[in-house]
N, C-alpha and C. Protein backbone atom coordinates (compact mmCIF):
# COMPACT_ATOMS: atom_id res chain seq x y z
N UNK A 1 -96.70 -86.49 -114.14
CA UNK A 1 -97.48 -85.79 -113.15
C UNK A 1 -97.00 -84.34 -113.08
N UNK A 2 -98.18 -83.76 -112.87
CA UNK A 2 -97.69 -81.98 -112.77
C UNK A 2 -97.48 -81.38 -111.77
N UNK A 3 -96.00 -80.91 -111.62
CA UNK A 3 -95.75 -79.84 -110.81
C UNK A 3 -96.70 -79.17 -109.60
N UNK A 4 -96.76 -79.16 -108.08
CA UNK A 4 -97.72 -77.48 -107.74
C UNK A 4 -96.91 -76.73 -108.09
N UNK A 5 -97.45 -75.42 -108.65
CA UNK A 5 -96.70 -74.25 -108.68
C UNK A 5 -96.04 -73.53 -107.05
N UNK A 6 -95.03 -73.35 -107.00
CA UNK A 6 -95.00 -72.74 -105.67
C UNK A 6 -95.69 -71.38 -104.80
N UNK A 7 -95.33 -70.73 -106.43
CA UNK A 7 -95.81 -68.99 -105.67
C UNK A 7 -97.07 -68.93 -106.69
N UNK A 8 -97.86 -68.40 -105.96
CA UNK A 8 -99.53 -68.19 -106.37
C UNK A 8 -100.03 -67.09 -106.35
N UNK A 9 -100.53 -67.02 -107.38
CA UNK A 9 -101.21 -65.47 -107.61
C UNK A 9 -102.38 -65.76 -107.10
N UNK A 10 -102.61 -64.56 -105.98
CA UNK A 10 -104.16 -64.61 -105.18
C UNK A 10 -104.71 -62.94 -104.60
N UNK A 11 -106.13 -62.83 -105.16
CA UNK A 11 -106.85 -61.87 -104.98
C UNK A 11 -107.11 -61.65 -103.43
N UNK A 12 -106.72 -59.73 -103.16
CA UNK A 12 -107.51 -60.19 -101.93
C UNK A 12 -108.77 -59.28 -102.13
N UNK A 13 -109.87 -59.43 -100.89
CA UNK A 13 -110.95 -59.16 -100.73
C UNK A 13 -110.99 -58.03 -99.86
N UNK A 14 -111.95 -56.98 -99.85
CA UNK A 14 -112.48 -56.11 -98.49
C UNK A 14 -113.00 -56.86 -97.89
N UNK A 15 -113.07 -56.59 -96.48
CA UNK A 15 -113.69 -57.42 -94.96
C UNK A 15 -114.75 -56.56 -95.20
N UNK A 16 -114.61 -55.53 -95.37
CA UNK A 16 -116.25 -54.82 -95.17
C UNK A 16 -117.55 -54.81 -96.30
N UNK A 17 -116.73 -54.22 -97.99
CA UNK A 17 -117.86 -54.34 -98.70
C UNK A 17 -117.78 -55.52 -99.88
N UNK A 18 -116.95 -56.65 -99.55
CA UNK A 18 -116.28 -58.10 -100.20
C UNK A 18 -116.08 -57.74 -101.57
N UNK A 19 -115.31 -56.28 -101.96
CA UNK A 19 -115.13 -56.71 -103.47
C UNK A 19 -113.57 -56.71 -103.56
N UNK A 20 -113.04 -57.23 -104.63
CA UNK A 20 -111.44 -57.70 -104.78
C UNK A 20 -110.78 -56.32 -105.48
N UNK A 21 -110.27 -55.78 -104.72
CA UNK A 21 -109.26 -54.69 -104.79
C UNK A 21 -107.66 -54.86 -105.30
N UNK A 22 -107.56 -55.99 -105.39
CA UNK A 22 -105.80 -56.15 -104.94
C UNK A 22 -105.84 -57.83 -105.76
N UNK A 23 -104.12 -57.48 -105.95
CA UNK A 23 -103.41 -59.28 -106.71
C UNK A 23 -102.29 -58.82 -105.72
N UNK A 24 -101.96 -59.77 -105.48
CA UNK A 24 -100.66 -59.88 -105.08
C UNK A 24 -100.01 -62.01 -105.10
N UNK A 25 -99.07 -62.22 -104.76
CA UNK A 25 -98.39 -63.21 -104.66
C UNK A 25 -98.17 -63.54 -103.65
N UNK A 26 -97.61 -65.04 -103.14
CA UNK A 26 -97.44 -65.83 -101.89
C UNK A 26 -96.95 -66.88 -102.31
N UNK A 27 -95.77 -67.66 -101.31
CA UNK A 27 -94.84 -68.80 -101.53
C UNK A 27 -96.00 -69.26 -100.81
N UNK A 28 -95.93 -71.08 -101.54
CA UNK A 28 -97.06 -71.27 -101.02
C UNK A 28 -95.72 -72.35 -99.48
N UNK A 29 -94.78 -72.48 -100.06
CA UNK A 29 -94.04 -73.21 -98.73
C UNK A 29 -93.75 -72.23 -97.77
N UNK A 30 -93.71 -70.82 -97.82
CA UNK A 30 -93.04 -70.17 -96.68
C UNK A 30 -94.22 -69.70 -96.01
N UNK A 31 -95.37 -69.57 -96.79
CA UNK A 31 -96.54 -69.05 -96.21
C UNK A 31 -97.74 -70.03 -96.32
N UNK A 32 -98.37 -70.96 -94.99
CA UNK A 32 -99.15 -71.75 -95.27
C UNK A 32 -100.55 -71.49 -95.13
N UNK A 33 -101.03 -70.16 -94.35
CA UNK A 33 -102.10 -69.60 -93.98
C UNK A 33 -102.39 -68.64 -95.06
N UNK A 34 -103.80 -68.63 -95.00
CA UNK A 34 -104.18 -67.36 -96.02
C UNK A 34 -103.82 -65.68 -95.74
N UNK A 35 -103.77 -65.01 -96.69
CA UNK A 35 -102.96 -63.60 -96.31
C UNK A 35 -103.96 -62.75 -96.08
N UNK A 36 -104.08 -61.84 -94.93
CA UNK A 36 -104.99 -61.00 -94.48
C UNK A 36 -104.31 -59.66 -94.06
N UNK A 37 -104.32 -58.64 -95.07
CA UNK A 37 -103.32 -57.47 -94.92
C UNK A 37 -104.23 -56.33 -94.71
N UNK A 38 -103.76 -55.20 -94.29
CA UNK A 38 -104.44 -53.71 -93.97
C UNK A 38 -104.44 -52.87 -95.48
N UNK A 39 -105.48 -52.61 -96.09
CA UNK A 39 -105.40 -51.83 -97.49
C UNK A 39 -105.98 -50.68 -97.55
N UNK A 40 -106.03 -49.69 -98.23
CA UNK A 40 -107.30 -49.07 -98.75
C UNK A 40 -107.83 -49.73 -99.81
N UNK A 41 -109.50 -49.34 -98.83
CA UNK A 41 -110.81 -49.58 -100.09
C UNK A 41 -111.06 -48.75 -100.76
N UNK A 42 -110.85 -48.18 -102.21
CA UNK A 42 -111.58 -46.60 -102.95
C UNK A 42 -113.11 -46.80 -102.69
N UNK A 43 -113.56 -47.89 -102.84
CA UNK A 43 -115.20 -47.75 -102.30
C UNK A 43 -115.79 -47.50 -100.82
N UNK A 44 -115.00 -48.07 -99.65
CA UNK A 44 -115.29 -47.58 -98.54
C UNK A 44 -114.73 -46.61 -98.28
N UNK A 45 -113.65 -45.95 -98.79
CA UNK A 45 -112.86 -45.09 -98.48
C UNK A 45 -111.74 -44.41 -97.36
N UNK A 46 -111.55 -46.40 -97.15
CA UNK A 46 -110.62 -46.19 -95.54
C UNK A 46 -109.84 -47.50 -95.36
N UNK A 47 -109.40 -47.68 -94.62
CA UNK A 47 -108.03 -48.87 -94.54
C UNK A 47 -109.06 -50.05 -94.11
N UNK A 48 -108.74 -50.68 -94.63
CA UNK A 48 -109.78 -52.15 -93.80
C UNK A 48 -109.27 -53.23 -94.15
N UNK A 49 -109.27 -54.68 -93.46
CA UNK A 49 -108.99 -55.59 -93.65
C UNK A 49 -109.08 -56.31 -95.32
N UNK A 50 -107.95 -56.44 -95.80
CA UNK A 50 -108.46 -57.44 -97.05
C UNK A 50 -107.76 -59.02 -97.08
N UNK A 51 -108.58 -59.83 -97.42
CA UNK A 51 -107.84 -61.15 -96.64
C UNK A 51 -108.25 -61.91 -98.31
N UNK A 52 -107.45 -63.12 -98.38
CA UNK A 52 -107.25 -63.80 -99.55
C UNK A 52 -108.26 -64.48 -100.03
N UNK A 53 -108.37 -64.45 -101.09
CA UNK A 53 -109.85 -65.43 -101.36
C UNK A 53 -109.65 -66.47 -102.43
């Protein structure tokens, strides 16, 4: 039987115009909720929510 991997590579999204800007990583034991961080969008051109998809 196979392994889960622990740490996961996951895209996040803009809240405003939903396209994937960003990779980043996450333990999946230390962190059980999805990640929703403050970024810049180059297409909206301002800090906005990007949350994991």
């Amino acid at each position: 039987m196979a392994k889960k991997e622990v740490v996961l590579h996951v895209e996040l999204a803009c809240s405003a115009c939903a396209r994937r800007n960003y990779h980043t990583q996450r333990n999946r034991n230390n962190i059980r909720e999805k990640i929703s961080l403050r970024k810049y969008c180059p297409w909206c051109r301002q800090h906005t929510a990007h949350k994991e998809v």
